[in-house]
PDB file of N, CA and C in Angstrom:
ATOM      1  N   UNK A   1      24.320 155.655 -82.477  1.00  0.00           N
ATOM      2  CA  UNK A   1      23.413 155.516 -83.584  1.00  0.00           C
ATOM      3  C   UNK A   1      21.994 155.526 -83.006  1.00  0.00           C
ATOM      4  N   UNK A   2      21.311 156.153 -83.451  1.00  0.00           N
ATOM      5  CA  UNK A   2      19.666 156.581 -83.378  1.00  0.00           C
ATOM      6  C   UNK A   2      18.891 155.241 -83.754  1.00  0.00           C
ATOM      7  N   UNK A   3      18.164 154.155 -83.196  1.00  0.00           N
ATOM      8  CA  UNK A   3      17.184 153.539 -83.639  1.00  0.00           C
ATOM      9  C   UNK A   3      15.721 154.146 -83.659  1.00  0.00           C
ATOM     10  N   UNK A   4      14.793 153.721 -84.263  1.00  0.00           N
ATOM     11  CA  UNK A   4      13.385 154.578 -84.895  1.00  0.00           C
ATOM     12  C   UNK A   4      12.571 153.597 -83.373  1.00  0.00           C
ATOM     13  N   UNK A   5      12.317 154.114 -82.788  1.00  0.00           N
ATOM     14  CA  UNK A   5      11.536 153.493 -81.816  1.00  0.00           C
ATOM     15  C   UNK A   5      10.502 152.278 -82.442  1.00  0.00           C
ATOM     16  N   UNK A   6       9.752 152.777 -83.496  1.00  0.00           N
ATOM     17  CA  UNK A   6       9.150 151.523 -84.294  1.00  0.00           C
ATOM     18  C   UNK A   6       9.858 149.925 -84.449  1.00  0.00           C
ATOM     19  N   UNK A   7      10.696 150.285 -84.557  1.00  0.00           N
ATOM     20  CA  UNK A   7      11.867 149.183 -84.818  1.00  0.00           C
ATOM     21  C   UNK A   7      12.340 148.149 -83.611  1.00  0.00           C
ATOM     22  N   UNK A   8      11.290 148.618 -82.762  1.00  0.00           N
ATOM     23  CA  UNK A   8      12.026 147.802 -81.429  1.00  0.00           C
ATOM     24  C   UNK A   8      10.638 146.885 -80.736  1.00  0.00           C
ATOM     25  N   UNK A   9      10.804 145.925 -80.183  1.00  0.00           N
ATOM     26  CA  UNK A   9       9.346 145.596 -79.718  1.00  0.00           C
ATOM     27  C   UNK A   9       8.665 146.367 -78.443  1.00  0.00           C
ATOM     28  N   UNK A  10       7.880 146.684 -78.006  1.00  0.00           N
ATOM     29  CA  UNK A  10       6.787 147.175 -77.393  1.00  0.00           C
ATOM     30  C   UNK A  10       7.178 146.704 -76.251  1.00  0.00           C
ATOM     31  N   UNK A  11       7.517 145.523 -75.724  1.00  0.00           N
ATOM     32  CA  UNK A  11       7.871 144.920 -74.338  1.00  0.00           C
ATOM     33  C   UNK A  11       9.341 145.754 -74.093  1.00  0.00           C
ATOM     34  N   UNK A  12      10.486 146.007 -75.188  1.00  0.00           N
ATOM     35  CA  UNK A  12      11.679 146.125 -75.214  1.00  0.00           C
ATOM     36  C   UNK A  12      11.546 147.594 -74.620  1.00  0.00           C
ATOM     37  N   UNK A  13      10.820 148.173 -75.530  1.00  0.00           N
ATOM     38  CA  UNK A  13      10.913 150.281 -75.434  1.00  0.00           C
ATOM     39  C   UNK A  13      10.141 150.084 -74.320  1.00  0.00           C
ATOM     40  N   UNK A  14       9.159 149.545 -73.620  1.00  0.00           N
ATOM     41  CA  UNK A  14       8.873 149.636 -72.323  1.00  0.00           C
ATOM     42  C   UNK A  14       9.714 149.258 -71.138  1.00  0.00           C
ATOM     43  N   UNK A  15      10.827 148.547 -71.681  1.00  0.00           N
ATOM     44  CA  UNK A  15      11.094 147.955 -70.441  1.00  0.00           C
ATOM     45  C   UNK A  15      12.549 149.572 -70.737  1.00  0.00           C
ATOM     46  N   UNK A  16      12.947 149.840 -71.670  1.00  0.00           N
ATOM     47  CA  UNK A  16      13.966 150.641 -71.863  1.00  0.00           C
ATOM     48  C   UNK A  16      13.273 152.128 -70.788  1.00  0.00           C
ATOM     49  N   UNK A  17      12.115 152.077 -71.218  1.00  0.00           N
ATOM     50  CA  UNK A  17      11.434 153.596 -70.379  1.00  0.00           C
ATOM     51  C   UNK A  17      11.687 153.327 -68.972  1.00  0.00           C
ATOM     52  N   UNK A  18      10.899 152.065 -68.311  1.00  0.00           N
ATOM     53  CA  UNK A  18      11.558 151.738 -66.772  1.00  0.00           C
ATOM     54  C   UNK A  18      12.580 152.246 -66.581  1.00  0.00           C
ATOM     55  N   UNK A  19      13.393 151.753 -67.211  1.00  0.00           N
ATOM     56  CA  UNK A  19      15.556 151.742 -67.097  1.00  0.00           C
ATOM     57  C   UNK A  19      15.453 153.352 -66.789  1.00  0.00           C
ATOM     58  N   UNK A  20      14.877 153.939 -67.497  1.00  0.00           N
ATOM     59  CA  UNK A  20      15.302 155.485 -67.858  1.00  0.00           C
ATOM     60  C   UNK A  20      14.361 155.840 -66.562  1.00  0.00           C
ATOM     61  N   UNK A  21      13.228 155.657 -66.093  1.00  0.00           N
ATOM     62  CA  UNK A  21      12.453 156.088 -64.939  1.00  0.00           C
ATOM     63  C   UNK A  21      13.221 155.654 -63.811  1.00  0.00           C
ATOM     64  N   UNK A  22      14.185 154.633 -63.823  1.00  0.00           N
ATOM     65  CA  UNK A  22      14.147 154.484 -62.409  1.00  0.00           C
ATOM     66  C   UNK A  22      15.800 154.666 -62.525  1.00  0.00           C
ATOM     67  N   UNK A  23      16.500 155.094 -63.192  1.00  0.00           N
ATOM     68  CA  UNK A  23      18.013 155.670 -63.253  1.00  0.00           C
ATOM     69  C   UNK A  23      17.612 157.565 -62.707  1.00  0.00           C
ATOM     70  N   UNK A  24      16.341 157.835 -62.960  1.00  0.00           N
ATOM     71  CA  UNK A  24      16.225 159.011 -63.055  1.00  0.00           C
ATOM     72  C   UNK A  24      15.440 159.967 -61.725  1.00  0.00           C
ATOM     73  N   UNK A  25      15.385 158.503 -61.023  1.00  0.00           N
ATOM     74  CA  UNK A  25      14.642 158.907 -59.641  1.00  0.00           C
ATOM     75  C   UNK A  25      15.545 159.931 -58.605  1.00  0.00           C
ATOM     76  N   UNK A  26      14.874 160.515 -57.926  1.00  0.00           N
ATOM     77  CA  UNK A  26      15.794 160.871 -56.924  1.00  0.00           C
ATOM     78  C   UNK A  26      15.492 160.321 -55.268  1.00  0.00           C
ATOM     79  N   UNK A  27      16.375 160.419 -54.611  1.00  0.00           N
ATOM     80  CA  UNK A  27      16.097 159.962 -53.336  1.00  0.00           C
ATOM     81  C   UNK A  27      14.818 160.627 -52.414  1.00  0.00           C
ATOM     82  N   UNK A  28      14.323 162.062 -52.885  1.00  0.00           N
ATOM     83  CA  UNK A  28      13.101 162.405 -52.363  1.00  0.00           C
ATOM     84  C   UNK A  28      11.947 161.931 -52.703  1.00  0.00           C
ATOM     85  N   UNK A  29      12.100 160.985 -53.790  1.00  0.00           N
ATOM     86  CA  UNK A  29      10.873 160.452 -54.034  1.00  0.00           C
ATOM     87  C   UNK A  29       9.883 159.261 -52.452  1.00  0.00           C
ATOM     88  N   UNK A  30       9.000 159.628 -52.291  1.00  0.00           N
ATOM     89  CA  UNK A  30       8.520 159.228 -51.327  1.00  0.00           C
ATOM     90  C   UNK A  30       7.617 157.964 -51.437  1.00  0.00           C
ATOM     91  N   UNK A  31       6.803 157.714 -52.344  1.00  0.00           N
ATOM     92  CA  UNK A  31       6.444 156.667 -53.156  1.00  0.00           C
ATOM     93  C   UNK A  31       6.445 156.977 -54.731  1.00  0.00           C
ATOM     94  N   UNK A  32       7.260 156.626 -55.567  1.00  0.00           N
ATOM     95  CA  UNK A  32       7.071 156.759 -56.956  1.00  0.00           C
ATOM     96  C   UNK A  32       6.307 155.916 -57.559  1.00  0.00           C
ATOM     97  N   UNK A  33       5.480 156.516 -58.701  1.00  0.00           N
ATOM     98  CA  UNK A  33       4.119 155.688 -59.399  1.00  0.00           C
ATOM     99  C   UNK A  33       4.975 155.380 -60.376  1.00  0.00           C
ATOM    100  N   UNK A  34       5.827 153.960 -60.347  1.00  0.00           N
ATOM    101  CA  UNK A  34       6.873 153.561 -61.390  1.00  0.00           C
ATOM    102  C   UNK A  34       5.934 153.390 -63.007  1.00  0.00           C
ATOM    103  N   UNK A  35       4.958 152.836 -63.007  1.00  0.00           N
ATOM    104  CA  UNK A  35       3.800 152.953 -63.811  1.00  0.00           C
ATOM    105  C   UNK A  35       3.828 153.999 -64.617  1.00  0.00           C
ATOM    106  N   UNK A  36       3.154 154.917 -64.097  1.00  0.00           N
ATOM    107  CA  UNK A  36       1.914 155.958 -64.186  1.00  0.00           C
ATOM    108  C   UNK A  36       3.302 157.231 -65.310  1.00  0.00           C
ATOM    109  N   UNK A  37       4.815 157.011 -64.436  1.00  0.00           N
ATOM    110  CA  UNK A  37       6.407 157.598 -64.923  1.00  0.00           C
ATOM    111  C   UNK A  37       6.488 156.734 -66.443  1.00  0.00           C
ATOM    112  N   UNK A  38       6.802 155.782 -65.967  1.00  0.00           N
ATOM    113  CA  UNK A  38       7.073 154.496 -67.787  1.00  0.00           C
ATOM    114  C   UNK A  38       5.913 155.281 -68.423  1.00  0.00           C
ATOM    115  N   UNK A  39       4.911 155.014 -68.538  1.00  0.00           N
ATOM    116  CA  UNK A  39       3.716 155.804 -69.537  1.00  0.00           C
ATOM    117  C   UNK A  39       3.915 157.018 -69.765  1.00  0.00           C
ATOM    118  N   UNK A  40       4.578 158.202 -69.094  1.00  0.00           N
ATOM    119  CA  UNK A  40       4.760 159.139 -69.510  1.00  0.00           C
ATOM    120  C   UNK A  40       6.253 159.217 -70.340  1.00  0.00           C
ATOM    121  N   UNK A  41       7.070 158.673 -69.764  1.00  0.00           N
ATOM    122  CA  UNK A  41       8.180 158.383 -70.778  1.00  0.00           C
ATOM    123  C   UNK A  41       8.262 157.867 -72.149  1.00  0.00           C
ATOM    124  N   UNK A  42       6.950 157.149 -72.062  1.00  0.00           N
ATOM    125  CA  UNK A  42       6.720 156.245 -73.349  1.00  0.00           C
ATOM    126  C   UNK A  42       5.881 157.447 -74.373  1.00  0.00           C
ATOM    127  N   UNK A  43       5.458 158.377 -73.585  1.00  0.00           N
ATOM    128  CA  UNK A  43       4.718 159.388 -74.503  1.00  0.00           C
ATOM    129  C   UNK A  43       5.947 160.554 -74.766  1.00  0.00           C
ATOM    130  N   UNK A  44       6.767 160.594 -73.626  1.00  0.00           N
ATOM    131  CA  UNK A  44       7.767 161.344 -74.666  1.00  0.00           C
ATOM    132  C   UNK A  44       8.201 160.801 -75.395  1.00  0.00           C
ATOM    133  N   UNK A  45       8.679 159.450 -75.749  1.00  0.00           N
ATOM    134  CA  UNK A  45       9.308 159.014 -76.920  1.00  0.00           C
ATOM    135  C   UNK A  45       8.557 159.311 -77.965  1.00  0.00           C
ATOM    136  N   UNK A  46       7.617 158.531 -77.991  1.00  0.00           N
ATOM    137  CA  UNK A  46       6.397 158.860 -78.495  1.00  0.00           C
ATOM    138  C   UNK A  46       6.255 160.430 -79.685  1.00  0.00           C
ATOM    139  N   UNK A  47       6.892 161.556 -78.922  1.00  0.00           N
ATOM    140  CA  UNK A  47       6.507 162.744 -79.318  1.00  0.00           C
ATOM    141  C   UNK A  47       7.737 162.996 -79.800  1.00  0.00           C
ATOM    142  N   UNK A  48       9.231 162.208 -79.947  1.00  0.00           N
ATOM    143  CA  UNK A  48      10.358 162.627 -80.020  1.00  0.00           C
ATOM    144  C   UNK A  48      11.271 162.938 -78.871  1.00  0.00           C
ATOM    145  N   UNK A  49      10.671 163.397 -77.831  1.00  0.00           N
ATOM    146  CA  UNK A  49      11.406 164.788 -76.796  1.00  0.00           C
ATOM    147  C   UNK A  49      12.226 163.612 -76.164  1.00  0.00           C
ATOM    148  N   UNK A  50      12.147 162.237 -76.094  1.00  0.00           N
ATOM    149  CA  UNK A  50      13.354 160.992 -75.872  1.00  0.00           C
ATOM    150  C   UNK A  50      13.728 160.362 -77.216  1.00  0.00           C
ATOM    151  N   UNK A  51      14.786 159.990 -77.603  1.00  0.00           N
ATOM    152  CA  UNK A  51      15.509 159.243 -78.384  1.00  0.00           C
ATOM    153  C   UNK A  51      16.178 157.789 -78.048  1.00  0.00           C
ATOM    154  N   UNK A  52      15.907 156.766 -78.805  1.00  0.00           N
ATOM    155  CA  UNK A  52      16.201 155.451 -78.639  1.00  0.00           C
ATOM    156  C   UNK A  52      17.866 155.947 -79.066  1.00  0.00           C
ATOM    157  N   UNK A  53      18.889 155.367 -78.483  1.00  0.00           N
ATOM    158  CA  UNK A  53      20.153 155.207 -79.040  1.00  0.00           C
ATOM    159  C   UNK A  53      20.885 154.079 -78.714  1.00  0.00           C
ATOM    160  N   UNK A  54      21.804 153.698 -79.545  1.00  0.00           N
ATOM    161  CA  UNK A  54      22.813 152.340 -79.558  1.00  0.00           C
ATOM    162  C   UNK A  54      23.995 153.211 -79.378  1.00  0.00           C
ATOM    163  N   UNK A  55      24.737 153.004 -78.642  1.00  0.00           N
ATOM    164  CA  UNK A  55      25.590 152.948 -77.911  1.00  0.00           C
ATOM    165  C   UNK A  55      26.890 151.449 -78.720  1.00  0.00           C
ATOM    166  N   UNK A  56      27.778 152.235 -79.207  1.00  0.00           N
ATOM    167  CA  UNK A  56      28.567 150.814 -80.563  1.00  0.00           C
ATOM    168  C   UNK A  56      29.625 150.642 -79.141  1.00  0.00           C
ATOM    169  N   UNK A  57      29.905 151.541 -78.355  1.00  0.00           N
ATOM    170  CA  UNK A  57      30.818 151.474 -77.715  1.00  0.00           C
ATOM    171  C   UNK A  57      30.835 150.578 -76.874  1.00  0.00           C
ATOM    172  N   UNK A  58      29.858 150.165 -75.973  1.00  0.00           N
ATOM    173  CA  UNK A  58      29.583 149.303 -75.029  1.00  0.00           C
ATOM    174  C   UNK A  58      27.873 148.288 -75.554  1.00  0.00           C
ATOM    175  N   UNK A  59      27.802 148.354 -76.455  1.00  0.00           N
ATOM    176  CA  UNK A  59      26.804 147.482 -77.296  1.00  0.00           C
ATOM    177  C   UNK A  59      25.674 147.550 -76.016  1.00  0.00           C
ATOM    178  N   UNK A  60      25.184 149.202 -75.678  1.00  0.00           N
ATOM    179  CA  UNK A  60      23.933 149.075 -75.161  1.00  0.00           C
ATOM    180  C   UNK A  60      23.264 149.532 -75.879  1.00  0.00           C
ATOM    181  N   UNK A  61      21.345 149.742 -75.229  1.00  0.00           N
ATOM    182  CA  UNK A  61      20.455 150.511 -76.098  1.00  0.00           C
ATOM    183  C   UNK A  61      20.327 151.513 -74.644  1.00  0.00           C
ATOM    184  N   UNK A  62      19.949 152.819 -75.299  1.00  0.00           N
ATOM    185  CA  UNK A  62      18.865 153.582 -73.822  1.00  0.00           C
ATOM    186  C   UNK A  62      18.609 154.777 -74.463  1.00  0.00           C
ATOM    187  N   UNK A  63      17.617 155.441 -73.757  1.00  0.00           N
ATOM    188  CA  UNK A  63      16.733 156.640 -73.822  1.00  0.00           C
ATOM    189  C   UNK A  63      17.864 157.739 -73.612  1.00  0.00           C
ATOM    190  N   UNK A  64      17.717 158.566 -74.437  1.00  0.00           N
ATOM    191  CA  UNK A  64      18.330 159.815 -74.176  1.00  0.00           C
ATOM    192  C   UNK A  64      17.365 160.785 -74.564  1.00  0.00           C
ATOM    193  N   UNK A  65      17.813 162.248 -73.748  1.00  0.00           N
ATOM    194  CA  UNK A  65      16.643 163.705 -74.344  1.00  0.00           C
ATOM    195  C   UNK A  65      17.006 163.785 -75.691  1.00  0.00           C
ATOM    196  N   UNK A  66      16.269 164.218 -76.273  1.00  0.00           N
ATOM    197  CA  UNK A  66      16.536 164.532 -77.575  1.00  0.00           C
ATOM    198  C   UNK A  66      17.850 165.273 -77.714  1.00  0.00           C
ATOM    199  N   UNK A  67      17.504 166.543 -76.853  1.00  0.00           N
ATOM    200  CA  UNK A  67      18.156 167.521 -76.599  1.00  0.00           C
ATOM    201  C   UNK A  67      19.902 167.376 -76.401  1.00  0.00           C
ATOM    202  N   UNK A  68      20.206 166.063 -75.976  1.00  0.00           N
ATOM    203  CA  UNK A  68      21.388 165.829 -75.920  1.00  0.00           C
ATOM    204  C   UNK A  68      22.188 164.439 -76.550  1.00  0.00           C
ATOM    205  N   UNK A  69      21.538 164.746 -77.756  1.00  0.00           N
ATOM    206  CA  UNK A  69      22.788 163.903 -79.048  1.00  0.00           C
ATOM    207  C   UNK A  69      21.896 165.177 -80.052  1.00  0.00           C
ATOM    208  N   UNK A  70      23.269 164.845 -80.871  1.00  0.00           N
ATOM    209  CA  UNK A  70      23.639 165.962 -81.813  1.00  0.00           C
ATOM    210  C   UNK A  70      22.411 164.794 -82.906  1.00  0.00           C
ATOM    211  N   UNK A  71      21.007 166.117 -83.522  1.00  0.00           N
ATOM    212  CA  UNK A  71      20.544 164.824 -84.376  1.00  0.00           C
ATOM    213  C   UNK A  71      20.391 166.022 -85.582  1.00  0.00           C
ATOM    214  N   UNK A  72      20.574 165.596 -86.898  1.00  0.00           N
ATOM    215  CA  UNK A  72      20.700 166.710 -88.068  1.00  0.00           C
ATOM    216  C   UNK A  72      19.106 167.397 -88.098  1.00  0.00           C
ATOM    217  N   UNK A  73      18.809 168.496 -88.424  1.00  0.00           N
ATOM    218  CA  UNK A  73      17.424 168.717 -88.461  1.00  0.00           C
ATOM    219  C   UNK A  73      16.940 167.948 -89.931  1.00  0.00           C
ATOM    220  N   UNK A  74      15.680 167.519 -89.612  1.00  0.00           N
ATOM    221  CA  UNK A  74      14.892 166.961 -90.807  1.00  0.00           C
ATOM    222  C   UNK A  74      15.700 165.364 -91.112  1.00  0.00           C
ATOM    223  N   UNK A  75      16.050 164.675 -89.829  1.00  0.00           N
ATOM    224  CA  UNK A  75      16.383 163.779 -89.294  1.00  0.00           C
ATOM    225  C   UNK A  75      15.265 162.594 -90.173  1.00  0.00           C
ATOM    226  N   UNK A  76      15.697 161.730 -90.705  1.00  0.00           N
ATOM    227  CA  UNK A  76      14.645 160.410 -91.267  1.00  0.00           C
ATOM    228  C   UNK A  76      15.025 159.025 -90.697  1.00  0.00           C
ATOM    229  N   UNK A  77      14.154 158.312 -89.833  1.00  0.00           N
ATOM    230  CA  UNK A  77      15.082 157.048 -89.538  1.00  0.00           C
ATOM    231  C   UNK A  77      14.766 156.326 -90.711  1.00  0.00           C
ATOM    232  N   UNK A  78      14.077 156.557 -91.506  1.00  0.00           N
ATOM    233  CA  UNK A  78      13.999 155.324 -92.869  1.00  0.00           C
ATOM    234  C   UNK A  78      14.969 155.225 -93.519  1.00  0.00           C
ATOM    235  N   UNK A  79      15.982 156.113 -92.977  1.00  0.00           N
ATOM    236  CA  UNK A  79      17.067 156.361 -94.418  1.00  0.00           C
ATOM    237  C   UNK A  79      18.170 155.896 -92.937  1.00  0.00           C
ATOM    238  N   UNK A  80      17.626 155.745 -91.988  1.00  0.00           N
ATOM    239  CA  UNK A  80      18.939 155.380 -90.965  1.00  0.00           C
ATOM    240  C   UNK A  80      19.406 153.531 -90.557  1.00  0.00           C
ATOM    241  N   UNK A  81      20.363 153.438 -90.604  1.00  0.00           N
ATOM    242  CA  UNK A  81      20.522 151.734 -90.756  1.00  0.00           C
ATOM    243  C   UNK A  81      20.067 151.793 -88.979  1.00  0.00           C
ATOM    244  N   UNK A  82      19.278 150.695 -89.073  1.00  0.00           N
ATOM    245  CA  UNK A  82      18.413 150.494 -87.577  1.00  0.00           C
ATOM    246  C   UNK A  82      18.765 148.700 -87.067  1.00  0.00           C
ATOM    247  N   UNK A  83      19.488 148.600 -87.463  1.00  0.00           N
ATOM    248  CA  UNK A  83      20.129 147.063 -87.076  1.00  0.00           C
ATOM    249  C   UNK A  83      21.141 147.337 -85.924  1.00  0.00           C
ATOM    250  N   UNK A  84      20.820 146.667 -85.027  1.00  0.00           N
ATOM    251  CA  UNK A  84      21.472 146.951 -83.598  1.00  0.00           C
ATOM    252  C   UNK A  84      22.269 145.696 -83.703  1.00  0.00           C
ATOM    253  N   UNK A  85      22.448 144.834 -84.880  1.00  0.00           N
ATOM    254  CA  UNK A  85      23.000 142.672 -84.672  1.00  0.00           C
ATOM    255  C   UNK A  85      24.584 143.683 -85.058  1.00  0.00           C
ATOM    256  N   UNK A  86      24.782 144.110 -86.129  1.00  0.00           N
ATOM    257  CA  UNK A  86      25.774 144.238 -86.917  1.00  0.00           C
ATOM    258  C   UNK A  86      27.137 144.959 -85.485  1.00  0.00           C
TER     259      UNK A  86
END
């Protein structure tokens, strides 16, 4: 299930962008600007091109590309139940 990034607190979707920056590192990284990465992640969400998702299966949250969950075109989260308790 898709949550609306709005819907989440600001400390939470930041700390979710980390998760996703530093799952996404590779070993050539020589010093990574863990920073400077979260801020740009936070602007792809930001733009769509990442998606917040819940995960019912293992009751996580995390970033995925857009590109890979199936999302209907002309997609509305207002009309999407965004409760992650249930």
């Amino acid at each position: 299930m898709l949550i609306d990034p709005k819907a989440i607190s600001e400390d939470a979707l930041t700390n979710l962008a980390r998760e996703w920056v530093l799952s996404n590192l590779s070993e050539s990284e020589a010093e990574p600007d863990i920073e400077k990465w979260t801020r740009n992640t936070l602007l792809l969400v930001s733009q769509g091109e990442l998606v917040v998702e819940y995960s019912e299966v293992d009751e996580s949250v995390t970033l995925k590309e857009r590109t890979s969950v199936c999302i209907e075109e002309g997609y509305d989260f207002a009309n999407e139940n965004t409760d992650v308790s249930s």
